[in-house]
C-alpha atoms as a PDB file:
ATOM      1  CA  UNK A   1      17.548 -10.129  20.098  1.00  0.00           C
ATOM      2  CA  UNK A   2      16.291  -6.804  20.841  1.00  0.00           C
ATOM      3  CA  UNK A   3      12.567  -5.271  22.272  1.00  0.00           C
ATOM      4  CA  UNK A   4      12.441  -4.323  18.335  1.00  0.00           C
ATOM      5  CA  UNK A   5      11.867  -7.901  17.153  1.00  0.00           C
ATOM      6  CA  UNK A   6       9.503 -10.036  18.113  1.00  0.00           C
ATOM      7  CA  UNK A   7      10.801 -13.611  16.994  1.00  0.00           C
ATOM      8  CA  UNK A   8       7.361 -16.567  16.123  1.00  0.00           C
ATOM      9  CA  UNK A   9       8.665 -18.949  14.603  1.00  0.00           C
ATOM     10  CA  UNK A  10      12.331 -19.461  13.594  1.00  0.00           C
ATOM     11  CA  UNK A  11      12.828 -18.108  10.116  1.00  0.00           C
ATOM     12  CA  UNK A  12      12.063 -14.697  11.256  1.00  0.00           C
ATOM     13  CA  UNK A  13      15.126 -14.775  13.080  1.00  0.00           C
ATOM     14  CA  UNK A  14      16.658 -14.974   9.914  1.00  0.00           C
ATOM     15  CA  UNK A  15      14.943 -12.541   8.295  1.00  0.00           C
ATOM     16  CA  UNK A  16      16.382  -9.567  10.679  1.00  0.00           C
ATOM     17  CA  UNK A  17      19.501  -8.047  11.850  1.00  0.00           C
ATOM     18  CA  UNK A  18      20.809  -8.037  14.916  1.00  0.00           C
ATOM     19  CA  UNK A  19      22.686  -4.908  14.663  1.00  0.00           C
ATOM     20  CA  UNK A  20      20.307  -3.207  12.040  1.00  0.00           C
ATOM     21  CA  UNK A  21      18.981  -0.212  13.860  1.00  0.00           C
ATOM     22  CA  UNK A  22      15.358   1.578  13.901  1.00  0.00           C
ATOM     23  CA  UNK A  23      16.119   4.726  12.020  1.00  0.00           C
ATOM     24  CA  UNK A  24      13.739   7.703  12.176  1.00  0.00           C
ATOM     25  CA  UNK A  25      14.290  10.032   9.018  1.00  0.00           C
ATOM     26  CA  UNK A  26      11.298  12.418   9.782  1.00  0.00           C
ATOM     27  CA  UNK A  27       8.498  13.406  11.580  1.00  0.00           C
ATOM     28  CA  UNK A  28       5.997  16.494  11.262  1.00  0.00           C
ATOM     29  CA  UNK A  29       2.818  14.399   9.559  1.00  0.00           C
ATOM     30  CA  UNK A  30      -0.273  13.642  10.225  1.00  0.00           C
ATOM     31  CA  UNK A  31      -1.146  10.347   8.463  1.00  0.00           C
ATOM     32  CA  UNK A  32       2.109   9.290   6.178  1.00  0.00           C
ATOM     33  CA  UNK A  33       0.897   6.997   3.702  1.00  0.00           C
ATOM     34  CA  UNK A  34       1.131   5.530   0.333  1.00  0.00           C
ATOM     35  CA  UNK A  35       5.383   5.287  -0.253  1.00  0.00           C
ATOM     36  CA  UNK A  36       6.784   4.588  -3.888  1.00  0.00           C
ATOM     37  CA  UNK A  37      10.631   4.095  -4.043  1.00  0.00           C
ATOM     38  CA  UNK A  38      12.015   5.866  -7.556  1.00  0.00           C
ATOM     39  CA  UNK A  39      15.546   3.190  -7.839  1.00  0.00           C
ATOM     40  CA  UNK A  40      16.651   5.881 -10.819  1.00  0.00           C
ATOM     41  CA  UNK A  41      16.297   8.844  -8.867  1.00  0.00           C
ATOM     42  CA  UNK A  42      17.083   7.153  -5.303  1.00  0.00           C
ATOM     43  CA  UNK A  43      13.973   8.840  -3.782  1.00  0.00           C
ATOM     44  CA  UNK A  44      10.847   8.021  -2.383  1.00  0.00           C
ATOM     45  CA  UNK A  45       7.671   9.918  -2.683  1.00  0.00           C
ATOM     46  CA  UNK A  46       4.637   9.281   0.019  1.00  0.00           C
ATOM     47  CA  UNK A  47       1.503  11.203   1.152  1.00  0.00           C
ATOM     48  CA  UNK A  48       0.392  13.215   4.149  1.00  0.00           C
ATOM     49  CA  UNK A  49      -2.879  12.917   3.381  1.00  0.00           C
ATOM     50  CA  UNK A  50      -4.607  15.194   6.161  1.00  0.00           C
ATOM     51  CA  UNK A  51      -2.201  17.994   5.254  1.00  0.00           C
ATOM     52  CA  UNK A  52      -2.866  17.390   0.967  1.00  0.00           C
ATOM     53  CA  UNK A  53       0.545  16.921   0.225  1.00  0.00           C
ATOM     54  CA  UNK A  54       2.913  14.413  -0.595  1.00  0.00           C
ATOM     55  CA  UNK A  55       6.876  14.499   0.411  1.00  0.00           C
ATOM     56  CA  UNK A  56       9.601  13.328  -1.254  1.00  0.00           C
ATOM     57  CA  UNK A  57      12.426  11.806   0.583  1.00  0.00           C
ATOM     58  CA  UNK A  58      16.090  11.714  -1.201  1.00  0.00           C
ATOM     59  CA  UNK A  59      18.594   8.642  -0.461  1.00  0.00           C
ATOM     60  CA  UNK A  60      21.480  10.529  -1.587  1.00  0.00           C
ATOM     61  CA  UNK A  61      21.207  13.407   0.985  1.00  0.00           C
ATOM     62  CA  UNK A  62      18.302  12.562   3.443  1.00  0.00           C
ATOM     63  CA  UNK A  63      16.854  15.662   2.625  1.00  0.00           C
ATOM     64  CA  UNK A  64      12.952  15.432   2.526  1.00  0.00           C
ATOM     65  CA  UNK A  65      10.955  18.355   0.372  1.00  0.00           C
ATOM     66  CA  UNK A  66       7.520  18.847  -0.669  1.00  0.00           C
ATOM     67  CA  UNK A  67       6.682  17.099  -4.221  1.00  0.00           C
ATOM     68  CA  UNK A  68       3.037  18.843  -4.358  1.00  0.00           C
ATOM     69  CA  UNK A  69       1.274  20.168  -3.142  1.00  0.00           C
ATOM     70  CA  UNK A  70      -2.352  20.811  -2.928  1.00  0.00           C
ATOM     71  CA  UNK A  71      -1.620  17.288  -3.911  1.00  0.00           C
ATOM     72  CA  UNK A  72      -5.383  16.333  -4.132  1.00  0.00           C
ATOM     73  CA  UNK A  73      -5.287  14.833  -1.093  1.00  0.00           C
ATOM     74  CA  UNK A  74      -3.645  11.651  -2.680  1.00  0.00           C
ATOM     75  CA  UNK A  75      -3.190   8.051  -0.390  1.00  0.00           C
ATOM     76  CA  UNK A  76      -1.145   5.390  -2.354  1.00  0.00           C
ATOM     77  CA  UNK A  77       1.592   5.540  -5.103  1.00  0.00           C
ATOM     78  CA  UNK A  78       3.434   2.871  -7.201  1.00  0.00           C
ATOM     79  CA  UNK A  79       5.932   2.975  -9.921  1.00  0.00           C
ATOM     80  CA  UNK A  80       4.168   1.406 -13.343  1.00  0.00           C
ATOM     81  CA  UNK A  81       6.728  -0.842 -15.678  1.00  0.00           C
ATOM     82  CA  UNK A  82       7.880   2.513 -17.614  1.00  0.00           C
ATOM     83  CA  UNK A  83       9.242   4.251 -14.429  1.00  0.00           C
ATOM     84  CA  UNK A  84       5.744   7.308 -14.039  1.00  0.00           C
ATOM     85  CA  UNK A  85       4.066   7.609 -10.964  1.00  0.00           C
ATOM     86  CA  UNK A  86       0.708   6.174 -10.380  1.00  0.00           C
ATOM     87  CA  UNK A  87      -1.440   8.145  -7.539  1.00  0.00           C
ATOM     88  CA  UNK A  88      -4.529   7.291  -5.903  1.00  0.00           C
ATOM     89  CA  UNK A  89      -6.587  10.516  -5.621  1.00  0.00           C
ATOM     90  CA  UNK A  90      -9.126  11.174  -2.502  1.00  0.00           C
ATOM     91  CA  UNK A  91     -10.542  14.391  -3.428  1.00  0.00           C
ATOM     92  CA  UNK A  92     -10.249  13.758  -7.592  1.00  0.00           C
ATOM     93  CA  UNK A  93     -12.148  10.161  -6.619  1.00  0.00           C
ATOM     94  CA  UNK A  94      -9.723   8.862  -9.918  1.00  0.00           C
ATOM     95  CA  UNK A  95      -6.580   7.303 -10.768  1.00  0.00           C
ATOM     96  CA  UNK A  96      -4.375   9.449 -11.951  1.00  0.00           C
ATOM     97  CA  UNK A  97      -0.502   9.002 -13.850  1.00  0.00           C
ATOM     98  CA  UNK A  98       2.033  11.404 -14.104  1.00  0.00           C
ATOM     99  CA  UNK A  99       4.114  11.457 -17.749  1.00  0.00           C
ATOM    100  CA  UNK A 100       7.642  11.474 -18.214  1.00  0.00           C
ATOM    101  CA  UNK A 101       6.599  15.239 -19.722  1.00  0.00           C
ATOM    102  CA  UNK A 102       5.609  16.368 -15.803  1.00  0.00           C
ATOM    103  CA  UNK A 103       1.588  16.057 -17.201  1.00  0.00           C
ATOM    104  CA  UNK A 104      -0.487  14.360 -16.043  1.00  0.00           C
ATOM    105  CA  UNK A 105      -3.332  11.599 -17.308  1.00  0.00           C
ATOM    106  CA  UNK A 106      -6.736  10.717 -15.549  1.00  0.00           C
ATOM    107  CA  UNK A 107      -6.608   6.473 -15.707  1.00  0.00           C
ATOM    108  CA  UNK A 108     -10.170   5.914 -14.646  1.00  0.00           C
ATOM    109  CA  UNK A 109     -12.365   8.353 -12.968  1.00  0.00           C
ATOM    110  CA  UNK A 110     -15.638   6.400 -12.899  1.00  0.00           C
ATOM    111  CA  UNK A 111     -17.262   2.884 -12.998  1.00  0.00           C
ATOM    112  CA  UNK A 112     -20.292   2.282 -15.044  1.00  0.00           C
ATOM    113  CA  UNK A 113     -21.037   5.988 -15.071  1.00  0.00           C
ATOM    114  CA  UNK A 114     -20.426   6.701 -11.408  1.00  0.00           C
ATOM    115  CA  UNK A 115     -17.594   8.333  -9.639  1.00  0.00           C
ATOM    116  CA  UNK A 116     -15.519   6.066  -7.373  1.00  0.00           C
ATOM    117  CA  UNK A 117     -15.451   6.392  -3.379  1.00  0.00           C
ATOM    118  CA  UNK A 118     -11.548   7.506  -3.233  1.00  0.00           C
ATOM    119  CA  UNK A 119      -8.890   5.086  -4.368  1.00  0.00           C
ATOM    120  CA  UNK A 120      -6.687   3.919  -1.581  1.00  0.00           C
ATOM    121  CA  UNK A 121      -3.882   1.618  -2.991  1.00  0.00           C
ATOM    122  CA  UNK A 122      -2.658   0.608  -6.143  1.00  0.00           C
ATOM    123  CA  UNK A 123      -0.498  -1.835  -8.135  1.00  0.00           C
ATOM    124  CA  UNK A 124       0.575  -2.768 -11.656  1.00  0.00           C
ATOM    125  CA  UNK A 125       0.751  -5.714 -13.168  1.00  0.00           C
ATOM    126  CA  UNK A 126       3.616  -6.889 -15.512  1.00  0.00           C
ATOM    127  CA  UNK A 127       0.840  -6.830 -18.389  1.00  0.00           C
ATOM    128  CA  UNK A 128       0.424  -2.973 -17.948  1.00  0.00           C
ATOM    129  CA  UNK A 129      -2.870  -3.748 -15.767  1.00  0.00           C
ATOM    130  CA  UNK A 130      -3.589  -1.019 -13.371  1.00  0.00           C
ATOM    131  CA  UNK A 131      -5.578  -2.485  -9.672  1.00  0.00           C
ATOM    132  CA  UNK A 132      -6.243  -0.343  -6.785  1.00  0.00           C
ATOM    133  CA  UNK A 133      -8.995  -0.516  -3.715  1.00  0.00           C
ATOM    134  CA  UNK A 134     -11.458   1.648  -3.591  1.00  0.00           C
ATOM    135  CA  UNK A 135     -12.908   1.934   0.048  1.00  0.00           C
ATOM    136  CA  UNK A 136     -14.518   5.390   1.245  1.00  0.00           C
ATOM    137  CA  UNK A 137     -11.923   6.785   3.882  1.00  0.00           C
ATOM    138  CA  UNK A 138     -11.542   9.419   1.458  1.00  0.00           C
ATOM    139  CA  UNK A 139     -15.152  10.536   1.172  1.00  0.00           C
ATOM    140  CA  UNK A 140     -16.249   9.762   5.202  1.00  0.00           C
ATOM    141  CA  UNK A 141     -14.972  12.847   6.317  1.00  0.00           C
ATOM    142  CA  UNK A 142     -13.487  16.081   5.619  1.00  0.00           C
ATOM    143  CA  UNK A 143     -10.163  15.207   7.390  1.00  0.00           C
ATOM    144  CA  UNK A 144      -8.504  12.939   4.092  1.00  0.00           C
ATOM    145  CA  UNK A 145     -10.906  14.393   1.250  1.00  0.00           C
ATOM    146  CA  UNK A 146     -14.205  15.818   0.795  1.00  0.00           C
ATOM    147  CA  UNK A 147     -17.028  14.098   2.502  1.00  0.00           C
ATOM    148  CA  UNK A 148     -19.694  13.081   0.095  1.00  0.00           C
ATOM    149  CA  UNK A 149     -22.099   9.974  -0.514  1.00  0.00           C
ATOM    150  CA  UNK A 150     -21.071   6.985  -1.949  1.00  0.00           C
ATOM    151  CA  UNK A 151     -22.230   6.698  -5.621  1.00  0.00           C
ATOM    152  CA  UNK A 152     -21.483   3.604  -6.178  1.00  0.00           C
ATOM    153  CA  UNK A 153     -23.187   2.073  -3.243  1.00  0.00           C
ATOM    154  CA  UNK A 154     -20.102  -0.517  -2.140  1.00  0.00           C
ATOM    155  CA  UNK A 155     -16.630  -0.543  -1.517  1.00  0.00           C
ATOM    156  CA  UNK A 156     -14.856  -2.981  -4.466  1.00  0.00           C
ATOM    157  CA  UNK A 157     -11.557  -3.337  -5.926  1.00  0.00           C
ATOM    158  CA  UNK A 158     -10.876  -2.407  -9.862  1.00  0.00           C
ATOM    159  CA  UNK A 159      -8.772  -3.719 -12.644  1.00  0.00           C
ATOM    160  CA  UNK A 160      -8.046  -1.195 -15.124  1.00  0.00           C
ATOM    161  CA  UNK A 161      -6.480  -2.458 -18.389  1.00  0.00           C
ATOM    162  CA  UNK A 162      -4.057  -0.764 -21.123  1.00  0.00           C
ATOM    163  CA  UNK A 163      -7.112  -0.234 -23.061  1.00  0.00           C
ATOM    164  CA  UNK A 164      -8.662   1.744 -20.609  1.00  0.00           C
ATOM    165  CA  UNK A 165     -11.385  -0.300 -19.981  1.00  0.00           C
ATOM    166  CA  UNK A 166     -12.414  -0.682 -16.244  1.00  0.00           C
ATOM    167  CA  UNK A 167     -13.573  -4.087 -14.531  1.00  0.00           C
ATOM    168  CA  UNK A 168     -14.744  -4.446 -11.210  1.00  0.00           C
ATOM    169  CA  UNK A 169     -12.825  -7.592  -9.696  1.00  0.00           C
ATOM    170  CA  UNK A 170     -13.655  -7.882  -5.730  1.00  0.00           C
ATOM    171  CA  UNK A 171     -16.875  -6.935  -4.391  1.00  0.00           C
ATOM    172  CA  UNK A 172     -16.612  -9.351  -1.085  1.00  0.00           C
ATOM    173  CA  UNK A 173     -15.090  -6.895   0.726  1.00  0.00           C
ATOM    174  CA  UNK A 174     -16.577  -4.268   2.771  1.00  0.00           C
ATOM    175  CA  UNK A 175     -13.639  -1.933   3.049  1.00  0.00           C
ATOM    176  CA  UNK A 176     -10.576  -3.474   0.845  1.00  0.00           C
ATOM    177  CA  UNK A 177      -7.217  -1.629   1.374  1.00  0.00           C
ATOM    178  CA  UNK A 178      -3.523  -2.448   0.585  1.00  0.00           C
ATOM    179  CA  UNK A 179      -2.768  -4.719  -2.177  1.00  0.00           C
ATOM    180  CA  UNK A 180      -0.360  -6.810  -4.013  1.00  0.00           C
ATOM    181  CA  UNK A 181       0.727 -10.026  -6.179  1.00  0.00           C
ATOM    182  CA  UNK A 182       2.774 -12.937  -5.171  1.00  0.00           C
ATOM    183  CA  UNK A 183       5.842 -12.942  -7.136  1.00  0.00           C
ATOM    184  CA  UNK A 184       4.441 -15.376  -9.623  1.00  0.00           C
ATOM    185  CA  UNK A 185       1.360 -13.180 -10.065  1.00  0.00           C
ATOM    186  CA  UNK A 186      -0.928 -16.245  -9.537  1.00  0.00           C
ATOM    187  CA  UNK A 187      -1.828 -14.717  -6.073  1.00  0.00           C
ATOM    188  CA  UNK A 188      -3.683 -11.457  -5.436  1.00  0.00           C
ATOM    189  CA  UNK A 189      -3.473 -10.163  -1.971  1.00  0.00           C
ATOM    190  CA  UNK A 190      -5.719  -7.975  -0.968  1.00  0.00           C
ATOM    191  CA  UNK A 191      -6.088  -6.213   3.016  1.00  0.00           C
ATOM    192  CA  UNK A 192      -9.953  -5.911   4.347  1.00  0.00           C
ATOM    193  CA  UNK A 193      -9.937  -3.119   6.973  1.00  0.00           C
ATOM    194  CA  UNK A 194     -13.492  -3.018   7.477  1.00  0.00           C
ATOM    195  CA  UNK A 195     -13.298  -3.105  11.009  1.00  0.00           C
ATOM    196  CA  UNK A 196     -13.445   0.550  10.958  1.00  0.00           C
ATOM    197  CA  UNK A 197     -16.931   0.841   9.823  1.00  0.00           C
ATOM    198  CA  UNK A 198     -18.253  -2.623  10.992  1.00  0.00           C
ATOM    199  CA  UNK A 199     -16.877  -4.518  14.475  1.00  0.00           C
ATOM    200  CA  UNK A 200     -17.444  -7.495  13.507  1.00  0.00           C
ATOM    201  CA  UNK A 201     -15.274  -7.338  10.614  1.00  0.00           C
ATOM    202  CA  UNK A 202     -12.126  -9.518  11.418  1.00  0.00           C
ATOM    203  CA  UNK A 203      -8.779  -7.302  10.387  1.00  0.00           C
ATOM    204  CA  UNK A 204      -6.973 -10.071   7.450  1.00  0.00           C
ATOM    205  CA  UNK A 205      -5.874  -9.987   4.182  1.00  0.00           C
ATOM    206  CA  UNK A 206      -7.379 -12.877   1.419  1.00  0.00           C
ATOM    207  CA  UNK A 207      -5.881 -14.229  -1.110  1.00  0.00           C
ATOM    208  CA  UNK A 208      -7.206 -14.531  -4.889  1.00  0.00           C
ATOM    209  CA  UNK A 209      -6.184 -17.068  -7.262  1.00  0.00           C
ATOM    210  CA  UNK A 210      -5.357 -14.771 -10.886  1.00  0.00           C
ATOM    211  CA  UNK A 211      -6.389 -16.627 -14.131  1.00  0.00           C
ATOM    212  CA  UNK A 212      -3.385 -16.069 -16.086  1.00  0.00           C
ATOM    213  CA  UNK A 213      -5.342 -15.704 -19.123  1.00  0.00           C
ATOM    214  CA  UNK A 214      -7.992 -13.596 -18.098  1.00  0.00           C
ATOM    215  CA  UNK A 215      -7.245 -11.874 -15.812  1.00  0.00           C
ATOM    216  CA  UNK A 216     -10.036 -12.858 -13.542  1.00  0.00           C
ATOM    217  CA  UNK A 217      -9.948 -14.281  -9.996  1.00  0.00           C
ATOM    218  CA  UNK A 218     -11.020 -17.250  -7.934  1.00  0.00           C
ATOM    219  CA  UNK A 219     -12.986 -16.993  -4.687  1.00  0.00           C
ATOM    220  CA  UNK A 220     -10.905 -15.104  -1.929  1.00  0.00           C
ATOM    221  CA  UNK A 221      -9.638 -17.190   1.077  1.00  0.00           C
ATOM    222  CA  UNK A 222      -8.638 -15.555   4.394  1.00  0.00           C
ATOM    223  CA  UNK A 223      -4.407 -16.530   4.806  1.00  0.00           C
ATOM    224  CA  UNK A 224      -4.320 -14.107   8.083  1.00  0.00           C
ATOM    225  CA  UNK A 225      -6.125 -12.220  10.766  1.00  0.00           C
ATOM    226  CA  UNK A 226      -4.986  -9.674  13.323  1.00  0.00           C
ATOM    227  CA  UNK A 227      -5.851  -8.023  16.563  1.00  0.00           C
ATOM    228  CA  UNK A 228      -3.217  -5.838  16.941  1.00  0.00           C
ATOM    229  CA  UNK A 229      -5.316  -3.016  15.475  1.00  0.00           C
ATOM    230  CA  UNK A 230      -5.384  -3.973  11.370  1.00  0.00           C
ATOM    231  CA  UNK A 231      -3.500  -4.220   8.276  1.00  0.00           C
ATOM    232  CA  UNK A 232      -3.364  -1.466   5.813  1.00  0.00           C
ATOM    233  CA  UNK A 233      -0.840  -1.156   2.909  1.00  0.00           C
ATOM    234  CA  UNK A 234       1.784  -4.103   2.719  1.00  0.00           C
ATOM    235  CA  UNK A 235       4.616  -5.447   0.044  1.00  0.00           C
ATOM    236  CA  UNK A 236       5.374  -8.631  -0.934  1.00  0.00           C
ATOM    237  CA  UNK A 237       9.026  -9.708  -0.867  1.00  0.00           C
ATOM    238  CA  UNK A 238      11.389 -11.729  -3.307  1.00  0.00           C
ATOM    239  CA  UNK A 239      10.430 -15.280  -1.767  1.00  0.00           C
ATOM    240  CA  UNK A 240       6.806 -14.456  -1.275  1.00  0.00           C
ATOM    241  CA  UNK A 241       6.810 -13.266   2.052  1.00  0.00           C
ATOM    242  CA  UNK A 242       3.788 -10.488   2.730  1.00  0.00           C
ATOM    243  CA  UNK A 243       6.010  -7.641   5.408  1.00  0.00           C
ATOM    244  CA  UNK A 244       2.442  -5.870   6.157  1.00  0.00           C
ATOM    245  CA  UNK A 245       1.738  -2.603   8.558  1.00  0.00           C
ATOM    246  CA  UNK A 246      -0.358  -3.274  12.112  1.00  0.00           C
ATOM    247  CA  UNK A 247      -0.996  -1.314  14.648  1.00  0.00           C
ATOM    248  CA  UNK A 248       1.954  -2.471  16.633  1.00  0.00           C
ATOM    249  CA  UNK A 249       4.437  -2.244  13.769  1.00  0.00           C
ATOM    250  CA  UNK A 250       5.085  -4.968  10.705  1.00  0.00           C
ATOM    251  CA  UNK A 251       4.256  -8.043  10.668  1.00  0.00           C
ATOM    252  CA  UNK A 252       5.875 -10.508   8.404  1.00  0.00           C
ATOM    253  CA  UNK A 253       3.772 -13.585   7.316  1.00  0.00           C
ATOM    254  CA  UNK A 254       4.663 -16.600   5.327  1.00  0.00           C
ATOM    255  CA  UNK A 255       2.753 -17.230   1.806  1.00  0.00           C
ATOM    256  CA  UNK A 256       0.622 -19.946   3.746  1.00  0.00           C
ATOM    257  CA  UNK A 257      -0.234 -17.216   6.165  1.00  0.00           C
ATOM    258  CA  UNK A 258       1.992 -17.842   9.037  1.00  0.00           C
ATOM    259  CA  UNK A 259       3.023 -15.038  11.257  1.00  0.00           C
ATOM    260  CA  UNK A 260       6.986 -15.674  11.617  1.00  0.00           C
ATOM    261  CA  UNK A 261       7.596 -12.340  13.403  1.00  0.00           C
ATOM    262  CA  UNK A 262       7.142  -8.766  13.927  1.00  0.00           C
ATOM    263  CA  UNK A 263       9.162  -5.275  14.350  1.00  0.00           C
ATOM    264  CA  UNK A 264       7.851  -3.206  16.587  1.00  0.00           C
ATOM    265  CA  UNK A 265       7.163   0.412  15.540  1.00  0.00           C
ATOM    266  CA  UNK A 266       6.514   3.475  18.092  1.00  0.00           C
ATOM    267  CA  UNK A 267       3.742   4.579  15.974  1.00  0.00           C
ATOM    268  CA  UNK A 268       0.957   2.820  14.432  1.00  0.00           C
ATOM    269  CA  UNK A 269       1.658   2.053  10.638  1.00  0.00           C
ATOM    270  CA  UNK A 270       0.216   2.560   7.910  1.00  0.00           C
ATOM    271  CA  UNK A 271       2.455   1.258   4.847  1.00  0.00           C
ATOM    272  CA  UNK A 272       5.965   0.786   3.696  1.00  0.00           C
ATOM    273  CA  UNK A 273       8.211  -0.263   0.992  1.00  0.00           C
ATOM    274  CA  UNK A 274      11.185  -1.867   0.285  1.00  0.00           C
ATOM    275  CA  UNK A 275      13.607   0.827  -1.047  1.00  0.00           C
ATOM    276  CA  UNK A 276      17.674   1.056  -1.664  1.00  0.00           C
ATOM    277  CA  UNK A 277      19.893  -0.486  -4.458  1.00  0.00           C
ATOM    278  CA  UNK A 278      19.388  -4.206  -2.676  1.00  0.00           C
ATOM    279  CA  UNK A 279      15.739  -3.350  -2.129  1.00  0.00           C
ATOM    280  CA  UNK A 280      16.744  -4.392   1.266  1.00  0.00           C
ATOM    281  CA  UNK A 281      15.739  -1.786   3.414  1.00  0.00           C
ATOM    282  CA  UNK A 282      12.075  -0.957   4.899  1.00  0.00           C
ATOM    283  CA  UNK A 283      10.724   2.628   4.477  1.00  0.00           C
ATOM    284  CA  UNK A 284       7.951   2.586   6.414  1.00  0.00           C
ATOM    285  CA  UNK A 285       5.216   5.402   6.823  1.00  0.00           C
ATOM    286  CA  UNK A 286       4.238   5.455  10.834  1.00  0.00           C
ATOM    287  CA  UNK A 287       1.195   7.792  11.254  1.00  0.00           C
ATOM    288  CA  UNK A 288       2.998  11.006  12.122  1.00  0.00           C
ATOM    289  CA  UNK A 289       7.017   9.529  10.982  1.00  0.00           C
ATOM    290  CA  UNK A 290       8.908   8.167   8.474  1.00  0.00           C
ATOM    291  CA  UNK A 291      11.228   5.256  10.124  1.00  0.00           C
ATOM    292  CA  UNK A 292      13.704   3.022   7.979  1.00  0.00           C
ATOM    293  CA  UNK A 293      15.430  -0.225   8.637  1.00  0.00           C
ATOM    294  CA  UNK A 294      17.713  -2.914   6.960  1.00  0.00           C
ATOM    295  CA  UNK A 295      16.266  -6.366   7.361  1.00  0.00           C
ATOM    296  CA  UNK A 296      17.686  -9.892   5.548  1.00  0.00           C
ATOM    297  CA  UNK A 297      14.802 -10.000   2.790  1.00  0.00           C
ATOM    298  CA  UNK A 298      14.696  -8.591  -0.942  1.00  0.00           C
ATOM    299  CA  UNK A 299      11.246  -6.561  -2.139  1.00  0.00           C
ATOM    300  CA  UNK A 300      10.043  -7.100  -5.192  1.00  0.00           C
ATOM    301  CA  UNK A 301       8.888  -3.547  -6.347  1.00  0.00           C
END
């Protein structure tokens, strides 16, 4: 095939197209971030988090636009089960919803009476259950937030349920990242990226085992490690596949943690999604670009 795909093991070569081209639909950021496709609208909304804004890209037309912007320098997005946008908030330190009226809600500001680091990534559960990671990218510097102490003391992972209530879930992690469920939602994956503030902190992403009645999780196992760079945000697709961002492009690893192949990206990424009316087509945010491509695999959100 082409210098775009690197083929591992033999099902990757099934999983990509040979005449699907790279596309790149934008440049002019500085860290793209945090994408949430919008199937009823056809658009995509993602984060430049140095700049505080976040950009909204439209299928229909191609035409990208500003969404908002300050935008409190926000990092990841999903889509909950009633169609509102979920945002992780550096410089708010919450979780924060927007309503079908254009307000919007504060989820979950604090934990035990202290403020969270910055939310990073988030997910929701088909129960209405609200996760997200909660490392301190947002408060180390100035650059994506406002640099401030820690109050909490640790970087975990939270649960937040319809009630409101918040849980703490991970705390094994030193700096947990990107996130998401195996299609059955018996899996938790979650990215530790810690190799940013400690070297010997091996790039991977573990895998919890979800109660199904509780909600709670088993002890974390590593299913993958990397040194090209490390992972950051990720999906899962259809068939339980994890298509995660490197720092030489995507990687795509099987559930038991095989790598099967990559796509090589010009720019290090940072996350993506799976976006169109087939979910069958990777937008993926690439530091200072937005790049898109068809590949022979269906996302799940």
């Amino acid at each position: 095939m082409s210098d775009l795909y690197q083929i591992i093991e033999p099902e990757f070569q099934k999983l990509v197209l040979a005449n699907s081209q790279l596309e790149r639909l934008w440049t002019g950021g500085r860290w793209c971030e945090g994408p949430a496709w919008f199937p009823a609208g056809k658009y995509v909304i993602w984060s430049d988090i140095p700049n505080n804004r976040t950009l909204r890209w439209d299928e229909t037309s191609g035409s990208i636009s500003e969404f908002e912007r300050p935008a409190g320098y926000q990092n990841g997005h999903t889509v909950d089960n009633d169609g509102r946008l979920i945002s992780c908030e550096h410089q708010g330190r919450c979780i924060s919803r927007i309503e079908h009226d254009g307000t919007t809600t504060t989820l979950a500001r604090t934990f035990e009476g202290k403020r969270f680091n910055s939310p990073n990534d988030v997910i929701v559960k088909s129960d209405n259950s609200v996760w997200f990671s909660d490392p301190t990218y947002g408060i180390d510097t100035e650059y994506e937030g406002d640099a401030a102490p820690s109050e909490i003391g640790a970087s975990n992972v939270y649960r937040i349920d319809p009630d409101g209530s918040v849980t703490c879930v991970i705390k094994d992690l030193v700096q947990p990242n990107g996130l998401a469920f195996s299609p059955d939602e018996r899996e938790l994956y979650v990215v530790d990226s810690g190799i940013t503030h400690d070297p010997n902190c091996v790039p991977k992403i573990c895998s919890y085992t979800v109660d199904e009645g509780t909600n709670s999780l088993g002890t974390g196992r590593v299913i993958s490690t990397t040194n090209d760079g490390h992972y950051d945000g990720f999906r899962v697709d259809a068939k339980g596949r994890i298509w995660t961002s490197a720092g030489d492009g995507i990687h795509c690893i099987a559930p038991d943690g095989t790598l099967l192949g990559k796509i090589l990206i010009p720019e290090v990424v940072a996350n993506l999604c799976f976006i169109g009316p087939k979910k069958n087509r990777l937008f993926v945010c690439a530091t200072t670009s937005i790049y898109a491509i068809y590949v022979n695999a269906t996302g799940l959100k």
